[in-house]
PDB file of N, CA and C in Angstrom:
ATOM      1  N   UNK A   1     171.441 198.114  35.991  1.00  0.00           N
ATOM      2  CA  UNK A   1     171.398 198.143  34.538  1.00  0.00           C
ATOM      3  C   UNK A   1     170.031 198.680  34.124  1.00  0.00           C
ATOM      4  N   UNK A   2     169.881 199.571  33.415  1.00  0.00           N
ATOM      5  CA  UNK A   2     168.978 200.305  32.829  1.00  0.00           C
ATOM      6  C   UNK A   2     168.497 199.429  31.614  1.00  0.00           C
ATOM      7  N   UNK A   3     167.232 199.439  31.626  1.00  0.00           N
ATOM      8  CA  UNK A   3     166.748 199.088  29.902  1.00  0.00           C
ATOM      9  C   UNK A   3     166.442 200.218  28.991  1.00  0.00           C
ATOM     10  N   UNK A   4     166.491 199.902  27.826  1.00  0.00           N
ATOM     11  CA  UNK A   4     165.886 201.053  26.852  1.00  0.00           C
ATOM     12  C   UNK A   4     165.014 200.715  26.066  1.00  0.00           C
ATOM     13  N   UNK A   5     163.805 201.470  25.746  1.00  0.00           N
ATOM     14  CA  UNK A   5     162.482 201.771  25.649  1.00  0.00           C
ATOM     15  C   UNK A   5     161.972 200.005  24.126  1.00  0.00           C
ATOM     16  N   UNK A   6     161.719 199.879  24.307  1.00  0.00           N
ATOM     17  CA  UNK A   6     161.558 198.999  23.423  1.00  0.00           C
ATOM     18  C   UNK A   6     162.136 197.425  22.294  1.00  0.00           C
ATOM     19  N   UNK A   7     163.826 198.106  22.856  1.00  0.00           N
ATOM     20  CA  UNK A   7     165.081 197.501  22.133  1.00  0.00           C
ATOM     21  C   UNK A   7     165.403 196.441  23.187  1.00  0.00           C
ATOM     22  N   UNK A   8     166.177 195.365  22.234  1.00  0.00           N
ATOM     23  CA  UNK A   8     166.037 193.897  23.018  1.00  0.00           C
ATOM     24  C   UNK A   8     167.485 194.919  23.628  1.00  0.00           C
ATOM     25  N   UNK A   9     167.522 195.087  25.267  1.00  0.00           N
ATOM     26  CA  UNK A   9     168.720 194.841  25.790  1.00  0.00           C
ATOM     27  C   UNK A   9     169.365 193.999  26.216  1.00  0.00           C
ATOM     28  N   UNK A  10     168.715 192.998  26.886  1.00  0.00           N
ATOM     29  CA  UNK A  10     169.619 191.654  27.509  1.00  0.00           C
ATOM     30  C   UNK A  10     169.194 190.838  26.676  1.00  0.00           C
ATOM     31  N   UNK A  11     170.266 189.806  26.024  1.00  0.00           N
ATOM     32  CA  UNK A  11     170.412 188.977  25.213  1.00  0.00           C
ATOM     33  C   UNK A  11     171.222 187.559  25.428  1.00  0.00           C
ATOM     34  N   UNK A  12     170.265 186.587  26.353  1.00  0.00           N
ATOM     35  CA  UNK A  12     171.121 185.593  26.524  1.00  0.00           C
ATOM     36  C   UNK A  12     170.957 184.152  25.610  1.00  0.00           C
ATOM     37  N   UNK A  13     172.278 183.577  25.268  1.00  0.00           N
ATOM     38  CA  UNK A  13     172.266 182.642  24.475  1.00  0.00           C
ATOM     39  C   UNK A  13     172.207 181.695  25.600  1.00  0.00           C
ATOM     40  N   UNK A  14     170.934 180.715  25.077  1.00  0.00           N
ATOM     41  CA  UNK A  14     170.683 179.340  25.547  1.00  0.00           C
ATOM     42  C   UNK A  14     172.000 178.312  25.447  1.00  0.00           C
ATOM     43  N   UNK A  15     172.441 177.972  26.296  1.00  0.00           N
ATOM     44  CA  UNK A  15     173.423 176.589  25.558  1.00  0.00           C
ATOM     45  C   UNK A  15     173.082 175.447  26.105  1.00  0.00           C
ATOM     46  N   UNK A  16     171.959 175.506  27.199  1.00  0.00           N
ATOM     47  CA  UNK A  16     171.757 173.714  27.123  1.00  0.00           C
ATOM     48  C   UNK A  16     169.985 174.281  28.262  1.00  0.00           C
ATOM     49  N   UNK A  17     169.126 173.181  27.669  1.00  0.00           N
ATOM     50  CA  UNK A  17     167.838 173.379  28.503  1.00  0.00           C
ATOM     51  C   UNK A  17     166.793 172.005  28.370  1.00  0.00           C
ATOM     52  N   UNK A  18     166.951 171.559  29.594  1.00  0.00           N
ATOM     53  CA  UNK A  18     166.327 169.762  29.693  1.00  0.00           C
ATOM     54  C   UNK A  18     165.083 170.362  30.254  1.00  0.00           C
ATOM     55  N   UNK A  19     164.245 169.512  29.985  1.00  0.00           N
ATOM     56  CA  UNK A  19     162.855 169.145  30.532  1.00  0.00           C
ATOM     57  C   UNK A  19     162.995 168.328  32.005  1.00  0.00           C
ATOM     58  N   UNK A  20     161.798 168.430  32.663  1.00  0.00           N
ATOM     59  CA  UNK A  20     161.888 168.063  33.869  1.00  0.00           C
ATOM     60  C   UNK A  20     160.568 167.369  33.920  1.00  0.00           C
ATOM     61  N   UNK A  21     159.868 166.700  34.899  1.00  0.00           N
ATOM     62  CA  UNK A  21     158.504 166.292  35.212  1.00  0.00           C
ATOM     63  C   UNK A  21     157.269 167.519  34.734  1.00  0.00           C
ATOM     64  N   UNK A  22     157.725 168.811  35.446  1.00  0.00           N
ATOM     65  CA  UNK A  22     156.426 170.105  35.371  1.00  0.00           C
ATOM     66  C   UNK A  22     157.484 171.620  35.097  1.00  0.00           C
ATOM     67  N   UNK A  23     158.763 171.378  34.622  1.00  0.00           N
ATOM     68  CA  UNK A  23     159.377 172.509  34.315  1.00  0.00           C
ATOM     69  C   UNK A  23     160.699 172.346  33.355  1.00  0.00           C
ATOM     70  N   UNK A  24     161.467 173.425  32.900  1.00  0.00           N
ATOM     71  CA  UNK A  24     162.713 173.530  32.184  1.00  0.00           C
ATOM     72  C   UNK A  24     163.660 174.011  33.559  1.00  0.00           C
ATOM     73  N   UNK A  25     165.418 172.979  33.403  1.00  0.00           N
ATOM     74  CA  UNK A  25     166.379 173.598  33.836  1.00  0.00           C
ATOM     75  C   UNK A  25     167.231 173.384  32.659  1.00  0.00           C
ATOM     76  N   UNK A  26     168.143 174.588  33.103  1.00  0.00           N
ATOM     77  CA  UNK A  26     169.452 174.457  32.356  1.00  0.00           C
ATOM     78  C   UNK A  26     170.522 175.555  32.479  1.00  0.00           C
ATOM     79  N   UNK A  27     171.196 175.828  31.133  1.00  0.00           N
ATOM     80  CA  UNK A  27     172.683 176.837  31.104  1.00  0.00           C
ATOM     81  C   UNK A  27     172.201 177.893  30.013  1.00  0.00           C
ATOM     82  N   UNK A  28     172.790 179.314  30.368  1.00  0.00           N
ATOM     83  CA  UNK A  28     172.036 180.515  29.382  1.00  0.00           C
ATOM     84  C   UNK A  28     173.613 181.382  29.840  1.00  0.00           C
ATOM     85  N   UNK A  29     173.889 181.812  28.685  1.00  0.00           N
ATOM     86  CA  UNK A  29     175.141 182.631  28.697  1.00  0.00           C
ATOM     87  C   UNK A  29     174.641 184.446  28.599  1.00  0.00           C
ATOM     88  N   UNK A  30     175.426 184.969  29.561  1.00  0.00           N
ATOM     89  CA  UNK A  30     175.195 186.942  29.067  1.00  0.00           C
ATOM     90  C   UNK A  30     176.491 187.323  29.020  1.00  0.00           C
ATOM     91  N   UNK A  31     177.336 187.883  28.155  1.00  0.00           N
ATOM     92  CA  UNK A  31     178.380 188.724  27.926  1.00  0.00           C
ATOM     93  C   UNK A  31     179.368 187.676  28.468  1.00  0.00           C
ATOM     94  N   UNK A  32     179.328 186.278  28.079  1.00  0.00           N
ATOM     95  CA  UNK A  32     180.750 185.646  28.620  1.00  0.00           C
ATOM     96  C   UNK A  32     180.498 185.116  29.774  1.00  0.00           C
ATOM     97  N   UNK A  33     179.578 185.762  30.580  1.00  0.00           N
ATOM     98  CA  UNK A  33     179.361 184.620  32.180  1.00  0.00           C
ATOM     99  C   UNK A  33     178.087 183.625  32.445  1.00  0.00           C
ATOM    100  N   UNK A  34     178.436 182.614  32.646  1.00  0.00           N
ATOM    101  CA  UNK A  34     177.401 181.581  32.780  1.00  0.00           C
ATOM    102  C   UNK A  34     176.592 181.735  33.935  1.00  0.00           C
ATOM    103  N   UNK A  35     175.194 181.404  33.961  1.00  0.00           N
ATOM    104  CA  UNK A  35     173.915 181.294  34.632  1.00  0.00           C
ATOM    105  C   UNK A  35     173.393 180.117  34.395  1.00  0.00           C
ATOM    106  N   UNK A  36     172.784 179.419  35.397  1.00  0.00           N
ATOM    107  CA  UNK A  36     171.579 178.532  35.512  1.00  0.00           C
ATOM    108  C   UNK A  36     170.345 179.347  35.048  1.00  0.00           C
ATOM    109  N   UNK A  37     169.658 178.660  34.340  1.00  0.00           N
ATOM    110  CA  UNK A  37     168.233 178.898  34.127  1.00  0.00           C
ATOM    111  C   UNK A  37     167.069 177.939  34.203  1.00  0.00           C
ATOM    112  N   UNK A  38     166.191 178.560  35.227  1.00  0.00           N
ATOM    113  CA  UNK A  38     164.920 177.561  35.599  1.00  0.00           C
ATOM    114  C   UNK A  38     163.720 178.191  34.494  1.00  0.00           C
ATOM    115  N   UNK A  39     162.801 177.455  34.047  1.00  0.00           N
ATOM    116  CA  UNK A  39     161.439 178.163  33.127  1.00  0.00           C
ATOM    117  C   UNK A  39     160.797 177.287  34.081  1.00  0.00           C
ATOM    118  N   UNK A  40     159.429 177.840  34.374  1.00  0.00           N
ATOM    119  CA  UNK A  40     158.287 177.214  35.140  1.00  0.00           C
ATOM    120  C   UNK A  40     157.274 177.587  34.825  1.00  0.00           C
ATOM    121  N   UNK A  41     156.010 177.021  34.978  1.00  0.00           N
ATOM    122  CA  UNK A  41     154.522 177.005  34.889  1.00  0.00           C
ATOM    123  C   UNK A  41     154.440 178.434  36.305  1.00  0.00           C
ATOM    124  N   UNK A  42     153.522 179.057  36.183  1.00  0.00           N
ATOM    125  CA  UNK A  42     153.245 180.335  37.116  1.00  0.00           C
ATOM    126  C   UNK A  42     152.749 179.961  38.396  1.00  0.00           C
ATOM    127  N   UNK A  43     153.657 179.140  39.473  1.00  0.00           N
ATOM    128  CA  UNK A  43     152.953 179.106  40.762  1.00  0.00           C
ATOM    129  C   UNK A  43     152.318 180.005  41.667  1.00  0.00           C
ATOM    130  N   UNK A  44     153.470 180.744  41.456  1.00  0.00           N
ATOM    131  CA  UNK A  44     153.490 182.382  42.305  1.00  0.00           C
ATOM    132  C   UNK A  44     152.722 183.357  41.363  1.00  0.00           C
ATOM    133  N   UNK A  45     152.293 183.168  40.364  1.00  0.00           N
ATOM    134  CA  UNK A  45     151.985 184.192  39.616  1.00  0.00           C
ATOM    135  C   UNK A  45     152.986 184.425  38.751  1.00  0.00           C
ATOM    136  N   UNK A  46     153.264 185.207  37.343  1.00  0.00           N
ATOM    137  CA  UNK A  46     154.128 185.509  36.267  1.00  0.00           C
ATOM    138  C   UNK A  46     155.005 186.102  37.058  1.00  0.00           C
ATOM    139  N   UNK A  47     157.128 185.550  36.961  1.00  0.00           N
ATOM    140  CA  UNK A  47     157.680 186.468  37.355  1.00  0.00           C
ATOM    141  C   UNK A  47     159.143 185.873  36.180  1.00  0.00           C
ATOM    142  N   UNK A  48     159.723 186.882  36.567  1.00  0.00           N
ATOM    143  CA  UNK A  48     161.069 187.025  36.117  1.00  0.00           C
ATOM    144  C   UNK A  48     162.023 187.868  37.280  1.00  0.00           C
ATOM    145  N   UNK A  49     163.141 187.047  37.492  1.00  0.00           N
ATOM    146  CA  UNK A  49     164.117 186.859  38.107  1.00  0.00           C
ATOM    147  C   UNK A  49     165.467 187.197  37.410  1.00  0.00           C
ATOM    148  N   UNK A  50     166.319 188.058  38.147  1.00  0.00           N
ATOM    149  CA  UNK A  50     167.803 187.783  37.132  1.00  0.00           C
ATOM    150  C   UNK A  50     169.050 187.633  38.764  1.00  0.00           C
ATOM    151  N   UNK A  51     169.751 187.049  37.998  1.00  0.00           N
ATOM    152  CA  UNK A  51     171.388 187.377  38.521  1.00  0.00           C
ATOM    153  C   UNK A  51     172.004 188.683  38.891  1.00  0.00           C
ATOM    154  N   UNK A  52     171.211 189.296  38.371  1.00  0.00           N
ATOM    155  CA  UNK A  52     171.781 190.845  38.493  1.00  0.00           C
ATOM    156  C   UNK A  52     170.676 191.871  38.186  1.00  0.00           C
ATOM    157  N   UNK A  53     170.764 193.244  39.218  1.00  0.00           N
ATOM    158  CA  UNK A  53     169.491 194.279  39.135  1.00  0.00           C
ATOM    159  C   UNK A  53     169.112 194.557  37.597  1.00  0.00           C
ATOM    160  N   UNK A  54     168.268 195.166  37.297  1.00  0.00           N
ATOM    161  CA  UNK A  54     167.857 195.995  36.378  1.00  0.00           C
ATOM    162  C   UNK A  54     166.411 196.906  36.740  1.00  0.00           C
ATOM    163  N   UNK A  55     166.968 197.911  36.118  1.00  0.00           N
ATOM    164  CA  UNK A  55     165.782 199.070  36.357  1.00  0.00           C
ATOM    165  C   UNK A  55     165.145 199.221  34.841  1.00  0.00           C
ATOM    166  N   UNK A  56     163.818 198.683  34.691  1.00  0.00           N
ATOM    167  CA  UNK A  56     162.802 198.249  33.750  1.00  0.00           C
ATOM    168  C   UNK A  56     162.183 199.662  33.716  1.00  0.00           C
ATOM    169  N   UNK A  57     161.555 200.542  32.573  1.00  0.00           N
ATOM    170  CA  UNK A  57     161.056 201.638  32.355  1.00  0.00           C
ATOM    171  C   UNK A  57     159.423 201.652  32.743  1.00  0.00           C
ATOM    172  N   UNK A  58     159.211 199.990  32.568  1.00  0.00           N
ATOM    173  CA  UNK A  58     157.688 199.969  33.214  1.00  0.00           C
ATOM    174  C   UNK A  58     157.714 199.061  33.838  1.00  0.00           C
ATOM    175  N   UNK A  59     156.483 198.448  34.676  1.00  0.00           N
ATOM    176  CA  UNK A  59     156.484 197.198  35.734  1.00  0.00           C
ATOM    177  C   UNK A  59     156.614 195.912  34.977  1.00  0.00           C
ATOM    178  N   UNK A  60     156.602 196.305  33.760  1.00  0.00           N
ATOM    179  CA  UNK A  60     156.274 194.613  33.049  1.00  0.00           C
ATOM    180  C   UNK A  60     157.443 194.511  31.831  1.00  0.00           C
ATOM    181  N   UNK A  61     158.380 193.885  32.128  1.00  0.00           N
ATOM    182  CA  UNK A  61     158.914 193.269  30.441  1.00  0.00           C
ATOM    183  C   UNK A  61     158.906 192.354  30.008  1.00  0.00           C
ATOM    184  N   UNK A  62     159.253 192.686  28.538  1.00  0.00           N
ATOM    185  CA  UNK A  62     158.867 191.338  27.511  1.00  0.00           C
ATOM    186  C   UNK A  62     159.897 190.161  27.831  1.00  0.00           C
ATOM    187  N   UNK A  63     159.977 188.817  27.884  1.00  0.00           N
ATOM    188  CA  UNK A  63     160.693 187.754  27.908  1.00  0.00           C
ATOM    189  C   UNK A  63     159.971 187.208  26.721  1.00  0.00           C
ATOM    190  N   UNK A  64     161.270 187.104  25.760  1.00  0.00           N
ATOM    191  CA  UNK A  64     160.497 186.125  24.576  1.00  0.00           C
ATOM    192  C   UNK A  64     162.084 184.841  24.548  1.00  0.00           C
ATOM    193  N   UNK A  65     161.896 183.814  24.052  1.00  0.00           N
ATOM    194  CA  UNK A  65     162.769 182.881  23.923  1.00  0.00           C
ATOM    195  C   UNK A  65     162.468 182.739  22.341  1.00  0.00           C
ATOM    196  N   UNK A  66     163.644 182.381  21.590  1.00  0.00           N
ATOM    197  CA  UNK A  66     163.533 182.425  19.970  1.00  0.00           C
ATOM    198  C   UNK A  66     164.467 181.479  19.710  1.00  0.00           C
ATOM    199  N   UNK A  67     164.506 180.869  18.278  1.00  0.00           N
ATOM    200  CA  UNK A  67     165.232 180.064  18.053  1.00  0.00           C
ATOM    201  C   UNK A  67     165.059 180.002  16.373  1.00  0.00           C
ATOM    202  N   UNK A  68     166.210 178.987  15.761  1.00  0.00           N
ATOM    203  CA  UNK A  68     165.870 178.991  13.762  1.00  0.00           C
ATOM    204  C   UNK A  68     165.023 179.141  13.741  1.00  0.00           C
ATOM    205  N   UNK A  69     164.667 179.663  12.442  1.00  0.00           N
ATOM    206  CA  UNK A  69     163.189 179.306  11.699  1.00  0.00           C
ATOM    207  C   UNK A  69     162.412 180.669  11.898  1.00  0.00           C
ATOM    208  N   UNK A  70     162.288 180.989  12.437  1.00  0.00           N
ATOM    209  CA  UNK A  70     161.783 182.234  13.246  1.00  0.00           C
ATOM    210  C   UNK A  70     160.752 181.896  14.438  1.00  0.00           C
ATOM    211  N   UNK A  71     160.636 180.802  14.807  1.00  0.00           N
ATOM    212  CA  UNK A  71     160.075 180.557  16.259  1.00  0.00           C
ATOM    213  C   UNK A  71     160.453 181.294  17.244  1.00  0.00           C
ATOM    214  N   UNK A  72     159.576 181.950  18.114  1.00  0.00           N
ATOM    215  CA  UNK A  72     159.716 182.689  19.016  1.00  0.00           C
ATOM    216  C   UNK A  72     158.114 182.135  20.026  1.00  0.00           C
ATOM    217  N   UNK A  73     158.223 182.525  21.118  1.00  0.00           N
ATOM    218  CA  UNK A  73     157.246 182.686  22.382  1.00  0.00           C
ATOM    219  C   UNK A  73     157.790 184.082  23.283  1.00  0.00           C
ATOM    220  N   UNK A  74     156.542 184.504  23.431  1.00  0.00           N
ATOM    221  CA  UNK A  74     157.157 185.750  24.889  1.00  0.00           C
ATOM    222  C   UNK A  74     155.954 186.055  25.524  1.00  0.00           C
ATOM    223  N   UNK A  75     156.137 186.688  26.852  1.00  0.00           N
ATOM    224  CA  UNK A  75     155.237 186.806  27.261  1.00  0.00           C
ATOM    225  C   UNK A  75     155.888 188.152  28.137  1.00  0.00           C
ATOM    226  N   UNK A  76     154.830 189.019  28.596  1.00  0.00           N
ATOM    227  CA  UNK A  76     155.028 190.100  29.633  1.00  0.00           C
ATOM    228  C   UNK A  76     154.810 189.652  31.273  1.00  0.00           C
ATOM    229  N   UNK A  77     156.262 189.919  31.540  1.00  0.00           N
ATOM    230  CA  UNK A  77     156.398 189.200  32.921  1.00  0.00           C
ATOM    231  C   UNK A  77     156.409 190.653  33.812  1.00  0.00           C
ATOM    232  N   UNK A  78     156.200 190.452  35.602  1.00  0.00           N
ATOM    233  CA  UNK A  78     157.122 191.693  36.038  1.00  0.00           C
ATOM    234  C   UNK A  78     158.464 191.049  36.563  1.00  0.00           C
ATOM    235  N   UNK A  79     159.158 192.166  36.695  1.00  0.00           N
ATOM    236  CA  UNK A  79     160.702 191.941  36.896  1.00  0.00           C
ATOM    237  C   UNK A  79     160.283 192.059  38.678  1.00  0.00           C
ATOM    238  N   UNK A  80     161.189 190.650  39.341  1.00  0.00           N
ATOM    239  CA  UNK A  80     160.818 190.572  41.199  1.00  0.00           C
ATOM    240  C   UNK A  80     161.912 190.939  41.701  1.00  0.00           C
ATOM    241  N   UNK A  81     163.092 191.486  40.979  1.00  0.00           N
ATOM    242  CA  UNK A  81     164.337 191.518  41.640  1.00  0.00           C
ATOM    243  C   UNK A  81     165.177 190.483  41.142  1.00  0.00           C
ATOM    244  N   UNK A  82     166.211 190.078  42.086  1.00  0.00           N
ATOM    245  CA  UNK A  82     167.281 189.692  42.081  1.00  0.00           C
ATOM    246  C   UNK A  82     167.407 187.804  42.501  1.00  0.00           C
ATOM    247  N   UNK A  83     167.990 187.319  41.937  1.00  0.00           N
ATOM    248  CA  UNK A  83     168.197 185.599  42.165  1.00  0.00           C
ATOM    249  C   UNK A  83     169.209 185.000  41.817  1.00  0.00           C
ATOM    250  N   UNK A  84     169.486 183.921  42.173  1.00  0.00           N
ATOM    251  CA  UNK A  84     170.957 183.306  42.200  1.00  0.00           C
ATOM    252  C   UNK A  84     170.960 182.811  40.872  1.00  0.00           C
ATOM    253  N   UNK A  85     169.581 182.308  40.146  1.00  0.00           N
ATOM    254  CA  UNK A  85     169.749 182.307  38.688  1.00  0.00           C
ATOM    255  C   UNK A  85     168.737 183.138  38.072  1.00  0.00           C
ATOM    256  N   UNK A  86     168.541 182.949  36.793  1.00  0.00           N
ATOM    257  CA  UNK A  86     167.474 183.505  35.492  1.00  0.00           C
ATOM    258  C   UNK A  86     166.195 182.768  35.884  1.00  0.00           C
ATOM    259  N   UNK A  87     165.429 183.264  36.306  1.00  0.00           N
ATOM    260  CA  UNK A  87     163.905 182.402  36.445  1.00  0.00           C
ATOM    261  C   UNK A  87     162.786 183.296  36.242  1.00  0.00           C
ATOM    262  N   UNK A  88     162.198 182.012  34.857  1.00  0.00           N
ATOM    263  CA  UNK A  88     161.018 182.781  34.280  1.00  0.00           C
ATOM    264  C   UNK A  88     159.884 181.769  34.702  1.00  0.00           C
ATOM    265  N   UNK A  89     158.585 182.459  35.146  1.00  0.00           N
ATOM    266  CA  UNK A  89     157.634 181.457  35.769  1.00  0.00           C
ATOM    267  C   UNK A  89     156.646 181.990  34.756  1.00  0.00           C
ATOM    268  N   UNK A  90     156.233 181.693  33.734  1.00  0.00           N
ATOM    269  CA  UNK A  90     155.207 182.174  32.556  1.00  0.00           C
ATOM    270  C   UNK A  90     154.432 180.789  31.808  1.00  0.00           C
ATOM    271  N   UNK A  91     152.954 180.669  32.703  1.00  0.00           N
ATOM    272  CA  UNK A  91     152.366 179.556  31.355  1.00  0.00           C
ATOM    273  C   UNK A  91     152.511 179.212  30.250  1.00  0.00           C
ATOM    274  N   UNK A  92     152.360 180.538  29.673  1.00  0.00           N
ATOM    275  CA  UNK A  92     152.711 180.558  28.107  1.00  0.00           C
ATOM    276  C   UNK A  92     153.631 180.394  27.494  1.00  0.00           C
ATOM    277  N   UNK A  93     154.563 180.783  28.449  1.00  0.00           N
ATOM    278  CA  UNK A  93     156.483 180.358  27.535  1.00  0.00           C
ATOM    279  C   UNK A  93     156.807 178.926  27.967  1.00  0.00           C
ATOM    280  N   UNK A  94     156.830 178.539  28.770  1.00  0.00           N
ATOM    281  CA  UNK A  94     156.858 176.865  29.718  1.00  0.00           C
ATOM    282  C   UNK A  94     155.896 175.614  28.513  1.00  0.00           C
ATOM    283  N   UNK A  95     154.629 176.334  28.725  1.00  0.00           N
ATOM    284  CA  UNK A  95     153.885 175.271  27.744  1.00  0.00           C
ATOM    285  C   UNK A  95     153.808 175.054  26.187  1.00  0.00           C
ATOM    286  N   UNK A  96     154.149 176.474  25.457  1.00  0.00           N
ATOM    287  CA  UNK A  96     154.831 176.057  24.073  1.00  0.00           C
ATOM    288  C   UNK A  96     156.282 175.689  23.903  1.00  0.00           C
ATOM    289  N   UNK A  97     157.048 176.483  24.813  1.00  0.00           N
ATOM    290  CA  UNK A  97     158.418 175.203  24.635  1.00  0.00           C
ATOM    291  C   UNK A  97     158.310 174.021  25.076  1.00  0.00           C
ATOM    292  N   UNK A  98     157.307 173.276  25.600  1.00  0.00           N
ATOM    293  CA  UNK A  98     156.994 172.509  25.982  1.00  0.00           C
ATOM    294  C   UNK A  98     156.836 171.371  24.621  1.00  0.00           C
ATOM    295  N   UNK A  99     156.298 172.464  23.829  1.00  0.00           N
ATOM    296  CA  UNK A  99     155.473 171.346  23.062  1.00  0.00           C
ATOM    297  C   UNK A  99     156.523 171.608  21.812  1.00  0.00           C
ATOM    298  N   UNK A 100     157.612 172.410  21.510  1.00  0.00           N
ATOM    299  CA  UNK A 100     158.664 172.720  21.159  1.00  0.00           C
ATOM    300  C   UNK A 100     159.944 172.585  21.148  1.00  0.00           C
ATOM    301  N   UNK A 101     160.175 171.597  21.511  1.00  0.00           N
ATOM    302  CA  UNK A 101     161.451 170.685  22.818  1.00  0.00           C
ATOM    303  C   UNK A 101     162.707 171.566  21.941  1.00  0.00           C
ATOM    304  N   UNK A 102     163.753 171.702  21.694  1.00  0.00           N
ATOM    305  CA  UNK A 102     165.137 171.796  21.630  1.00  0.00           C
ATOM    306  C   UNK A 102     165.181 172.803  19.949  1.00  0.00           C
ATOM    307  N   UNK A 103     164.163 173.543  20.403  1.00  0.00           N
ATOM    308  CA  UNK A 103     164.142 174.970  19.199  1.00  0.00           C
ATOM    309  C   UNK A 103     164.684 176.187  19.615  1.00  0.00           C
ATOM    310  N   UNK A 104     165.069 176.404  20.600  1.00  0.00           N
ATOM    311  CA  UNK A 104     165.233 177.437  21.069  1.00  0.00           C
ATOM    312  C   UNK A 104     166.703 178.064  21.438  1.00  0.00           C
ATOM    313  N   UNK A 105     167.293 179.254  21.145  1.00  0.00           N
ATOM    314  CA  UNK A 105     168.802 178.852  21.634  1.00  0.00           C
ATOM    315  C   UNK A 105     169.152 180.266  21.686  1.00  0.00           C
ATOM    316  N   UNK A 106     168.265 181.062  22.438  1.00  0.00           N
ATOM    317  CA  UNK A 106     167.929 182.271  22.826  1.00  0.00           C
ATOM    318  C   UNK A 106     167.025 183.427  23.746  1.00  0.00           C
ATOM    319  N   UNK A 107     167.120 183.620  24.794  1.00  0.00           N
ATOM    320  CA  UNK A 107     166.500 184.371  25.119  1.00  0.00           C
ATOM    321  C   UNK A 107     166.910 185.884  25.640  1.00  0.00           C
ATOM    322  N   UNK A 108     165.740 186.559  25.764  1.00  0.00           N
ATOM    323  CA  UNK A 108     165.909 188.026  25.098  1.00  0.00           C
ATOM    324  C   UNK A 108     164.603 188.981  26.507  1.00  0.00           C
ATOM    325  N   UNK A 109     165.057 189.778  26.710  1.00  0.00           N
ATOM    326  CA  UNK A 109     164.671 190.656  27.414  1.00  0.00           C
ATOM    327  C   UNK A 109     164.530 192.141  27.026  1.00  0.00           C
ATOM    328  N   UNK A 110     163.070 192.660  26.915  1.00  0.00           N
ATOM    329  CA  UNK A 110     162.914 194.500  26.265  1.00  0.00           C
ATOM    330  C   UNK A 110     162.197 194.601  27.590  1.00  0.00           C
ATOM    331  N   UNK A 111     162.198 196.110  27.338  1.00  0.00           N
ATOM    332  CA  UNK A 111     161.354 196.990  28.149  1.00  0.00           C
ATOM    333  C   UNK A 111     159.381 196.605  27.304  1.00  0.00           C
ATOM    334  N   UNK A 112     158.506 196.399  28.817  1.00  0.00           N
ATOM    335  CA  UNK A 112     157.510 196.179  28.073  1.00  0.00           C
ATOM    336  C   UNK A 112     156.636 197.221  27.671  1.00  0.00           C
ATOM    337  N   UNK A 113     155.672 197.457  26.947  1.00  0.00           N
ATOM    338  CA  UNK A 113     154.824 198.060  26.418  1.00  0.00           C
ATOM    339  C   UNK A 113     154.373 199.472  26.943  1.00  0.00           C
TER     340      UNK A 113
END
């Protein structure tokens, strides 16, 4: 799957995301098929993970998570390939939904900068 230059292409709806001791699990829908989704603090360094390839126009895309109101967080991750679920390992998105508990009911993937 190809991205295009700036425009949100992958668009997954959140439908359920619990807190854990030091991370988020849960359920994130794309086009009708269900995924697990892990969010984590950056052990390995910033990454993003999908269920399925994509060929990103640069090394880095945007992951922002959004929800009512106009709350949003994102951060520029690189894309590592391929995983059995959606896993985003980003300080910055982990620790304001953090402090943001059950705002969110969206996340969204562009080509980055």
């Amino acid at each position: 799957m190809r991205l295009g230059g700036g425009e949100c292409v992958l668009h997954f709806k959140i439908t359920k995301l619990d807190i854990f001791q030091s991370y988020f699990f849960g359920d994130v829908e794309f086009r009708g098929d269900p995924y697990k989704f892990n969010l984590q603090a950056q052990r390995r360094g910033k990454v993003l993970r999908l269920p399925f390839g994509i060929v990103p126009k640069k090394n880095r895309v945007v992951v922002r998570l959004s929800g009512p109101d106009d709350i949003f967080v994102e951060d520029y991750l690189p894309y590592k390939g391929e995983s059995e679920w959606v896993e985003v390992d980003s300080d910055e998105i982990t620790y304001f939904v953090a402090d943001h508990q059950d705002r969110f009911d969206a996340l969204e993937i562009m080509d980055g900068p």
